[in-house]
N, C-alpha and C. Protein backbone atom coordinates (compact mmCIF):
# COMPACT_ATOMS: atom_id res chain seq x y z
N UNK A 1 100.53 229.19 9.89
CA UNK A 1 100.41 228.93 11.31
C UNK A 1 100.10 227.44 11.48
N UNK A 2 100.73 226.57 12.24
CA UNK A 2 100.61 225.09 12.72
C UNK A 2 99.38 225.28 13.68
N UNK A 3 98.96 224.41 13.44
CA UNK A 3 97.65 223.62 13.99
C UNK A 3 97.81 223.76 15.97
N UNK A 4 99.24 223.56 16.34
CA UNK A 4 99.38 223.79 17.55
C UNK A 4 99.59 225.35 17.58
N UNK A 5 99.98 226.02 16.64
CA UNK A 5 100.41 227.51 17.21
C UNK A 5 98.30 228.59 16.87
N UNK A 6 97.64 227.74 15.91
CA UNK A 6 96.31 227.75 16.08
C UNK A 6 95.32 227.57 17.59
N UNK A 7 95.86 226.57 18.20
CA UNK A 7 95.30 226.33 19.37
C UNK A 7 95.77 227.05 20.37
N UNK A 8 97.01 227.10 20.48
CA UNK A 8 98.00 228.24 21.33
C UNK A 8 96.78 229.48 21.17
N UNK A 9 96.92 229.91 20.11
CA UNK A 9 96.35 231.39 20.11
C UNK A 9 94.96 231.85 20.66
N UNK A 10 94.14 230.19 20.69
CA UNK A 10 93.07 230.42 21.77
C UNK A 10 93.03 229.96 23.39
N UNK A 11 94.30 229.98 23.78
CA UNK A 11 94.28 230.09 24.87
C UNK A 11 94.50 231.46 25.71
N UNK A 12 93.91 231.81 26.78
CA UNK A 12 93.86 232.69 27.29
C UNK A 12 95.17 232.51 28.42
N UNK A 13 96.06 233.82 28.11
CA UNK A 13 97.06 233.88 28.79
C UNK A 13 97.01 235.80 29.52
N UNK A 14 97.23 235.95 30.66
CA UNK A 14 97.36 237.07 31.05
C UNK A 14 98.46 237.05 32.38
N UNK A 15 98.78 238.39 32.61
CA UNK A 15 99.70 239.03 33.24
C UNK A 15 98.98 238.86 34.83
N UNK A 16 99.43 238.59 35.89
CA UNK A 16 98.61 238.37 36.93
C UNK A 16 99.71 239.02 38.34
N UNK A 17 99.09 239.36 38.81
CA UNK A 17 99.85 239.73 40.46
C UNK A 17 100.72 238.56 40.97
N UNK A 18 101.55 238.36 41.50
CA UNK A 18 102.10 237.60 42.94
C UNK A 18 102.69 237.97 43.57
N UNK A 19 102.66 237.11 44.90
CA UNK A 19 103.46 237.74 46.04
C UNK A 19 104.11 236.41 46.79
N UNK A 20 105.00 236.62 47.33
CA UNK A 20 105.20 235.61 47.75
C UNK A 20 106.07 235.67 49.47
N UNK A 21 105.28 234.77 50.29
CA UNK A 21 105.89 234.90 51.63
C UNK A 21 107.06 233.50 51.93
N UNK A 22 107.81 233.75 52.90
CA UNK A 22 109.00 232.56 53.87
C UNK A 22 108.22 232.27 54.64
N UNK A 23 108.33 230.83 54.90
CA UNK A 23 107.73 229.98 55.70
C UNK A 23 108.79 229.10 56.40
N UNK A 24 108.34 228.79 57.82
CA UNK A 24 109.49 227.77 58.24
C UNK A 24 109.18 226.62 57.58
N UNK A 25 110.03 225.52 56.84
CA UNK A 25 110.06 224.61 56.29
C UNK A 25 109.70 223.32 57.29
N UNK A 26 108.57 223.36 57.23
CA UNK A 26 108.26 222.20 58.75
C UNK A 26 106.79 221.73 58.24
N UNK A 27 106.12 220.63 58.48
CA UNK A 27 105.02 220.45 58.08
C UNK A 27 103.95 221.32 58.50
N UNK A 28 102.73 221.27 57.89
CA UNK A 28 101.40 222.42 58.11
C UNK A 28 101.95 223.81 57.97
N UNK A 29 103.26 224.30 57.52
CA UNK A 29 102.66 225.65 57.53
C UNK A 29 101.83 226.11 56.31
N UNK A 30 102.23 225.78 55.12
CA UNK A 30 101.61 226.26 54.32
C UNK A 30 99.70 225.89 54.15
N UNK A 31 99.77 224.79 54.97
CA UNK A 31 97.96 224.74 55.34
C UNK A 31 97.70 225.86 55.89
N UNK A 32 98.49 226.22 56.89
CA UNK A 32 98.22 227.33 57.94
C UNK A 32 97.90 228.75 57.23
N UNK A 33 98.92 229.24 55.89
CA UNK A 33 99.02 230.29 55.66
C UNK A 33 97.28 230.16 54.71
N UNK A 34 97.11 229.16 54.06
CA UNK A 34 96.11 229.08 53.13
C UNK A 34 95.18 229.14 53.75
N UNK A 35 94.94 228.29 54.71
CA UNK A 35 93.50 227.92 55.72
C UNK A 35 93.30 229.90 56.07
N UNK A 36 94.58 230.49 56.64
CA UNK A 36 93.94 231.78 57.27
C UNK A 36 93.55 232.61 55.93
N UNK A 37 93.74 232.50 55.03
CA UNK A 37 93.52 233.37 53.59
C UNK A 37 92.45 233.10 53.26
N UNK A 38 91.79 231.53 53.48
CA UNK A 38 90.59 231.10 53.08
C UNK A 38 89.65 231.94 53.65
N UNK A 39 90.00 232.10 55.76
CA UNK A 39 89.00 232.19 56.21
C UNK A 39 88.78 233.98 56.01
N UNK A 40 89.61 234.56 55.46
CA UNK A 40 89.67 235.75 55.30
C UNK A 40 89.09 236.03 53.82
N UNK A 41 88.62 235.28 53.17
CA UNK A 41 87.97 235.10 51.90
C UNK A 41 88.69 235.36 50.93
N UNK A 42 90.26 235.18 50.93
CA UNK A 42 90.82 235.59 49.47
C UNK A 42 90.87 233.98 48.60
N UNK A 43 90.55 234.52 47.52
CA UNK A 43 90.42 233.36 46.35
C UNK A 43 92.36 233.27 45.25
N UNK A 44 93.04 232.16 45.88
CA UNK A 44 93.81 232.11 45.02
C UNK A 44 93.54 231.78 43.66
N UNK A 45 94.47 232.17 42.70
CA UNK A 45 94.43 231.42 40.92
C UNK A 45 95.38 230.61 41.24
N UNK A 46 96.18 230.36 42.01
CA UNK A 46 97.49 229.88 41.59
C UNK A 46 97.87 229.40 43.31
N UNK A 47 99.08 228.61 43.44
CA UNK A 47 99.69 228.73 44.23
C UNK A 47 100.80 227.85 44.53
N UNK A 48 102.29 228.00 44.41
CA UNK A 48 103.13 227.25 44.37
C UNK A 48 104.09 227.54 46.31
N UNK A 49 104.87 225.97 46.55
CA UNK A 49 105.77 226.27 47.14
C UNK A 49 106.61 225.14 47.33
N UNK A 50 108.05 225.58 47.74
CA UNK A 50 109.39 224.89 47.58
C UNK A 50 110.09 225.07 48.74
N UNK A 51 110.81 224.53 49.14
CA UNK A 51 111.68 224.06 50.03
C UNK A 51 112.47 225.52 49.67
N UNK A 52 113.25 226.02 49.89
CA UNK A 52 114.42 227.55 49.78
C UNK A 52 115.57 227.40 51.18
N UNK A 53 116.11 226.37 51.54
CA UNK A 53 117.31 226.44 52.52
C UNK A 53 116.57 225.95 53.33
N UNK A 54 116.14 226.18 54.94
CA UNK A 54 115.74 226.27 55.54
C UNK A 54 114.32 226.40 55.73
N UNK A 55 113.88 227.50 54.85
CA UNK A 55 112.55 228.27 54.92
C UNK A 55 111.74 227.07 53.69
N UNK A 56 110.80 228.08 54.08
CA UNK A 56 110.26 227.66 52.32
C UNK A 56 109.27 228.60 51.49
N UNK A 57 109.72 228.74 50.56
CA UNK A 57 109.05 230.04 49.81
C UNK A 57 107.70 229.62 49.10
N UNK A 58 106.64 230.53 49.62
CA UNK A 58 105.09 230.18 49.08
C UNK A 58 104.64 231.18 48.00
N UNK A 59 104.39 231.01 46.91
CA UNK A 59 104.03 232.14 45.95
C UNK A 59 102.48 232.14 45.66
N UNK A 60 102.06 233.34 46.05
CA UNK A 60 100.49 233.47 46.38
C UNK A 60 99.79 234.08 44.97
N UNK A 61 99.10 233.74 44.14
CA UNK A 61 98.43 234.43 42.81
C UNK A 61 97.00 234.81 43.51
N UNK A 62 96.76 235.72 43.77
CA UNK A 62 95.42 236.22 44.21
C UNK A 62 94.49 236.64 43.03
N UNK A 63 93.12 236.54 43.05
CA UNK A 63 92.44 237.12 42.19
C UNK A 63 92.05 238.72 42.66
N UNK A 64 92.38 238.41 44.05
CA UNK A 64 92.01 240.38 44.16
C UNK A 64 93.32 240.91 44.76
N UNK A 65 94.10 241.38 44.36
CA UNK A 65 95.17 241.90 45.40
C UNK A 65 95.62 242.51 46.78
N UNK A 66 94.22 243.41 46.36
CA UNK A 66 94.05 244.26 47.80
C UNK A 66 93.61 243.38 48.68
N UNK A 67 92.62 242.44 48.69
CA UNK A 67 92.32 241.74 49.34
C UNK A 67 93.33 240.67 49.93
N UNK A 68 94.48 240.04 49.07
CA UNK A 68 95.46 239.44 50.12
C UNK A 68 96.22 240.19 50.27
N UNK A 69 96.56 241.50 50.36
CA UNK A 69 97.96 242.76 51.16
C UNK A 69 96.94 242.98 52.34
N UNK A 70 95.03 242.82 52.70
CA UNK A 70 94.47 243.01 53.66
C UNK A 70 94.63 241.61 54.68
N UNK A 71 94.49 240.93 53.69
CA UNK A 71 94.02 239.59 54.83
C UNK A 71 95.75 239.22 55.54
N UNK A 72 96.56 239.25 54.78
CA UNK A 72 98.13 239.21 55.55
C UNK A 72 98.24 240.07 56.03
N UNK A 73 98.33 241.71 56.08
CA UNK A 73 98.17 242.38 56.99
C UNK A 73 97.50 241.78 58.44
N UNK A 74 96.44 241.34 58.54
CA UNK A 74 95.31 241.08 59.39
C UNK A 74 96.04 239.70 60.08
N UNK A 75 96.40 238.89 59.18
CA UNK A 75 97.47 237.74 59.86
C UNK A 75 98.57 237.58 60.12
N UNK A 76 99.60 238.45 60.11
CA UNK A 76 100.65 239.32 60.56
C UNK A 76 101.81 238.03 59.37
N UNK A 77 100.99 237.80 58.10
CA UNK A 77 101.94 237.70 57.20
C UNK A 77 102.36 238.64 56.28
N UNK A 78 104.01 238.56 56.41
CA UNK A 78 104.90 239.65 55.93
C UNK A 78 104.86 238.63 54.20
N UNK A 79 104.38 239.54 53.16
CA UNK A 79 104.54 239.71 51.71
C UNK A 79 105.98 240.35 50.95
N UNK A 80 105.89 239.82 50.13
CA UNK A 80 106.97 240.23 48.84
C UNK A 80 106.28 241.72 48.58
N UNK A 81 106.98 242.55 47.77
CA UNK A 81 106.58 243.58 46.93
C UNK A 81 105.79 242.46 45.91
N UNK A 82 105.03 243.56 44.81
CA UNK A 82 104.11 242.74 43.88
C UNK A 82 104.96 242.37 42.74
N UNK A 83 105.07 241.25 42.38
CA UNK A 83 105.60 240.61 41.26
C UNK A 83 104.46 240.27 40.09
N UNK A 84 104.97 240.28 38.70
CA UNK A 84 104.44 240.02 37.91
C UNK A 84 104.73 238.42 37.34
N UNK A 85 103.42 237.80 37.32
CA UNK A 85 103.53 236.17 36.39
C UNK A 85 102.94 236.03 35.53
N UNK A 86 102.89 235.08 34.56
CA UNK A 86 101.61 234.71 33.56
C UNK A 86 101.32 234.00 33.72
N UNK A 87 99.22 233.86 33.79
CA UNK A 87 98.77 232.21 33.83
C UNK A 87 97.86 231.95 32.48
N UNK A 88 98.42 230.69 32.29
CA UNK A 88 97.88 230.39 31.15
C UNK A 88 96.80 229.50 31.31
N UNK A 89 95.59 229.52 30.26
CA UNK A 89 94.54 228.77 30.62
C UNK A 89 93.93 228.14 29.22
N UNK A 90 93.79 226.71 28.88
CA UNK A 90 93.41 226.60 27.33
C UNK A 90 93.25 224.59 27.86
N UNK A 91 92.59 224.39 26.38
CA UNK A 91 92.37 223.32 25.78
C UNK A 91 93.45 222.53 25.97
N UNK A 92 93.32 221.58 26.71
CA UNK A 92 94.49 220.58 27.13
C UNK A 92 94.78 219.60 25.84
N UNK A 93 96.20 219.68 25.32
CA UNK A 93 96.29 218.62 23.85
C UNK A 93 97.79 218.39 24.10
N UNK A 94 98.42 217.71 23.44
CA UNK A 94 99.05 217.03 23.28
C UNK A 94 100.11 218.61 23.15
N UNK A 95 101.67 218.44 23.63
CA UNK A 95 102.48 219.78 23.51
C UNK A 95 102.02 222.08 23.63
N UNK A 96 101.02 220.93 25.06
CA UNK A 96 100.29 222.36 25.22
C UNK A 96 101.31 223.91 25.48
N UNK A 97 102.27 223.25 25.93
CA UNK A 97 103.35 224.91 26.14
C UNK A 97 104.63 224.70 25.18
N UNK A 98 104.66 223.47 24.17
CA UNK A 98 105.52 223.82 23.29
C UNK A 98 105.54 225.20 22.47
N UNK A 99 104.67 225.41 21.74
CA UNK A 99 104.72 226.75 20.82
C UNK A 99 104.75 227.84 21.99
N UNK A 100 104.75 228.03 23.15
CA UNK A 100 104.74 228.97 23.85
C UNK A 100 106.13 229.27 24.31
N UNK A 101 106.30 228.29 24.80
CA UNK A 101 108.21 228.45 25.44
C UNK A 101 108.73 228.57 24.15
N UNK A 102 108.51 227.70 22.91
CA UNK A 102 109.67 227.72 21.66
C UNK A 102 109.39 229.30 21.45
N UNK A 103 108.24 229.86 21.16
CA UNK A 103 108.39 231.51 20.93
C UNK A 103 109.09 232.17 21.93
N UNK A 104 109.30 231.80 23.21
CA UNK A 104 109.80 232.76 24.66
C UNK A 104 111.05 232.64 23.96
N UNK A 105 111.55 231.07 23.83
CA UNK A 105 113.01 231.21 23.46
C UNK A 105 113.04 231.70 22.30
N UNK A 106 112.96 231.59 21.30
CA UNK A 106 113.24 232.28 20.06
C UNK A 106 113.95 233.84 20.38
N UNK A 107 112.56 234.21 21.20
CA UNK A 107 112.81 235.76 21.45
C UNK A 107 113.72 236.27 22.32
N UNK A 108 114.51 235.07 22.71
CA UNK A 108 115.89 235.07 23.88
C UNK A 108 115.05 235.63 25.50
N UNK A 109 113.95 234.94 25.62
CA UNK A 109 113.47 235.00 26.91
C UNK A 109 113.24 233.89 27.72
N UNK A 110 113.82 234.32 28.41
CA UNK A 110 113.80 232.83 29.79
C UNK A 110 112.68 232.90 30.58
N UNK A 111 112.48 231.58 30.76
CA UNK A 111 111.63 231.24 31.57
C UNK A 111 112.46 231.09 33.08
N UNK A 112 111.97 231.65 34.28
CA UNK A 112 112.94 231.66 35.43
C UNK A 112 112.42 230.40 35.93
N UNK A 113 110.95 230.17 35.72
CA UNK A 113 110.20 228.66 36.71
C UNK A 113 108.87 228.76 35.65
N UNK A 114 107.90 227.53 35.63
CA UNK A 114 107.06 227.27 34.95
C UNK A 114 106.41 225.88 36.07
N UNK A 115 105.32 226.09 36.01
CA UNK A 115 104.27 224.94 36.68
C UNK A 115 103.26 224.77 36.03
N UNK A 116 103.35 223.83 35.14
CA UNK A 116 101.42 223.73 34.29
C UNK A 116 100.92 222.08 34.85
N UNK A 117 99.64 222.22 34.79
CA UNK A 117 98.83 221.01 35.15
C UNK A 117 97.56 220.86 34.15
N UNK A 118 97.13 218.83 34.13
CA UNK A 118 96.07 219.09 33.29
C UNK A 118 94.81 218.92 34.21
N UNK A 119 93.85 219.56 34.03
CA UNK A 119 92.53 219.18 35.11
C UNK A 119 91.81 217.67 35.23
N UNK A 120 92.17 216.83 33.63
CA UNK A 120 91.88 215.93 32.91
C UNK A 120 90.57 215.70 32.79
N UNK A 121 89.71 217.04 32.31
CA UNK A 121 88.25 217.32 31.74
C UNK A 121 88.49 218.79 30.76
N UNK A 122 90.10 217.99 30.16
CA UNK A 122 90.21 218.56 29.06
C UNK A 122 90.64 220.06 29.05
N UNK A 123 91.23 220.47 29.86
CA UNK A 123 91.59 221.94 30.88
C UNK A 123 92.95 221.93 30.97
N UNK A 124 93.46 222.93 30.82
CA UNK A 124 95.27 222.75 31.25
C UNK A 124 95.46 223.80 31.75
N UNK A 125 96.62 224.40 32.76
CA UNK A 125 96.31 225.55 32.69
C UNK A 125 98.03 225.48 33.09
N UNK A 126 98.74 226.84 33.07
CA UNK A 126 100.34 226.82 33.77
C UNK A 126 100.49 227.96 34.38
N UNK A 127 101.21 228.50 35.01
CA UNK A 127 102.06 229.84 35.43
C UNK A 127 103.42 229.61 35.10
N UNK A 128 103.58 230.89 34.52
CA UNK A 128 105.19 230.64 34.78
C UNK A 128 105.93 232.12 34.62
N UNK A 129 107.44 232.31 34.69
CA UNK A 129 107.49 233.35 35.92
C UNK A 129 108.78 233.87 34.31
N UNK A 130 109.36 235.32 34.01
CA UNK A 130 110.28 235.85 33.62
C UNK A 130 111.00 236.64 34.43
N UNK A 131 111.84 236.73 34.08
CA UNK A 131 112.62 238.42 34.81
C UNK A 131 112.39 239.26 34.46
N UNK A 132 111.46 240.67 35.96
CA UNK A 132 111.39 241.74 35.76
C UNK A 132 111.66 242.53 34.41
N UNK A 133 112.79 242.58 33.44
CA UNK A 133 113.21 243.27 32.81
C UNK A 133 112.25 242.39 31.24
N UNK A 134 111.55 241.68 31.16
CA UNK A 134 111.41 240.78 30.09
C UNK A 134 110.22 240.66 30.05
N UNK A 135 109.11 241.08 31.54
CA UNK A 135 108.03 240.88 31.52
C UNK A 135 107.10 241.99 30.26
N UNK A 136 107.56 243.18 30.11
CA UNK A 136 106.98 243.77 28.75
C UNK A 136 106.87 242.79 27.79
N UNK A 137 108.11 242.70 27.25
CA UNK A 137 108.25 241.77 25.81
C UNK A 137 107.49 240.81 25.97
N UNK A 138 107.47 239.98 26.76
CA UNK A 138 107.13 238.41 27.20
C UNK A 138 105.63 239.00 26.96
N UNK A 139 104.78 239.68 27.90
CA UNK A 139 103.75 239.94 27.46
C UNK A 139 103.23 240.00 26.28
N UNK A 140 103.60 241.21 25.64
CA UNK A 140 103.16 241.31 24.15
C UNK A 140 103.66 240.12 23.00
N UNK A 141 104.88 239.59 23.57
CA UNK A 141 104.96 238.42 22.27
C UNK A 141 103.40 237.24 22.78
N UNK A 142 103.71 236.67 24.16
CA UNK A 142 102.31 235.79 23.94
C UNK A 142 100.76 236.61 24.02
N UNK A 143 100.63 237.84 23.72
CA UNK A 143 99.50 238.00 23.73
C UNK A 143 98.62 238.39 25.11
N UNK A 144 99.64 238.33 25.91
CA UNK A 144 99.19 238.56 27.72
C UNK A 144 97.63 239.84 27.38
N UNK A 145 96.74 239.68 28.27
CA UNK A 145 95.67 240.58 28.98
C UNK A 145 96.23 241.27 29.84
């Protein structure tokens, strides 16, 4: 085992909820959708969004689930069905998601999207997303919770 696929293995990676809502592509909405989630007390892990045509697609990682299918309910935001992602969380070094993607690919698994950041107090952390049909495997090859 390489010294990076050593460090890999103490990072904590698990299987996590998302959901994700359309937004009109215009400034403040996505303050808007967050600010009302805040005040409704849901705690994101995660949270990405992109431009999608017109709209723009917001992908929500909640730490409690029920709690954001309540608080959008309550703010008359319409959700995705629940999707599955992985977030990864470890020791920020030098080729932190190399040994991770080189194993995805090896195992002929795609990555559909990936977002990692470093905290720079030595923290890294990523999400990143497979297809439905891959999320088993993908799990058990990196070790997912």
């Amino acid at each position: 085992m390489s010294v990076q696929e050593e460090k890999r293995a103490t990072d904590n990676v698990r299987k996590v909820d998302y959901f994700y809502t359309t937004v009109p592509n215009t400034a403040g909405q996505g303050a808007k959708i967050l600010a009302g989630l805040a005040a409704e007390g849901v705690n994101l892990l995660a949270f990405s969004g992109f431009p999608s045509g017109r709209r723009a697609q917001l992908d929500l990682v909640p730490e409690d689930s029920a709690a954001l299918k309540r608080a959008a309910k309550k703010l008359g935001i319409e959700l995705s069905p629940r999707k599955i992602a992985f977030l990864v969380q470890g020791e920020d070094r030098v080729g932190a998601m190399t040994d991770l993607l080189d194993a995805l690919a090896n195992a002929k698994i795609s990555v559909t999207a990936a977002d990692a950041v470093s905290t720079g107090e030595g923290r890294f952390g990523c999400i990143f997303w497979v297809k439905p049909e891959a999320v088993a495997k993908a799990a058990k090859l990196v070790r997912a919770r």
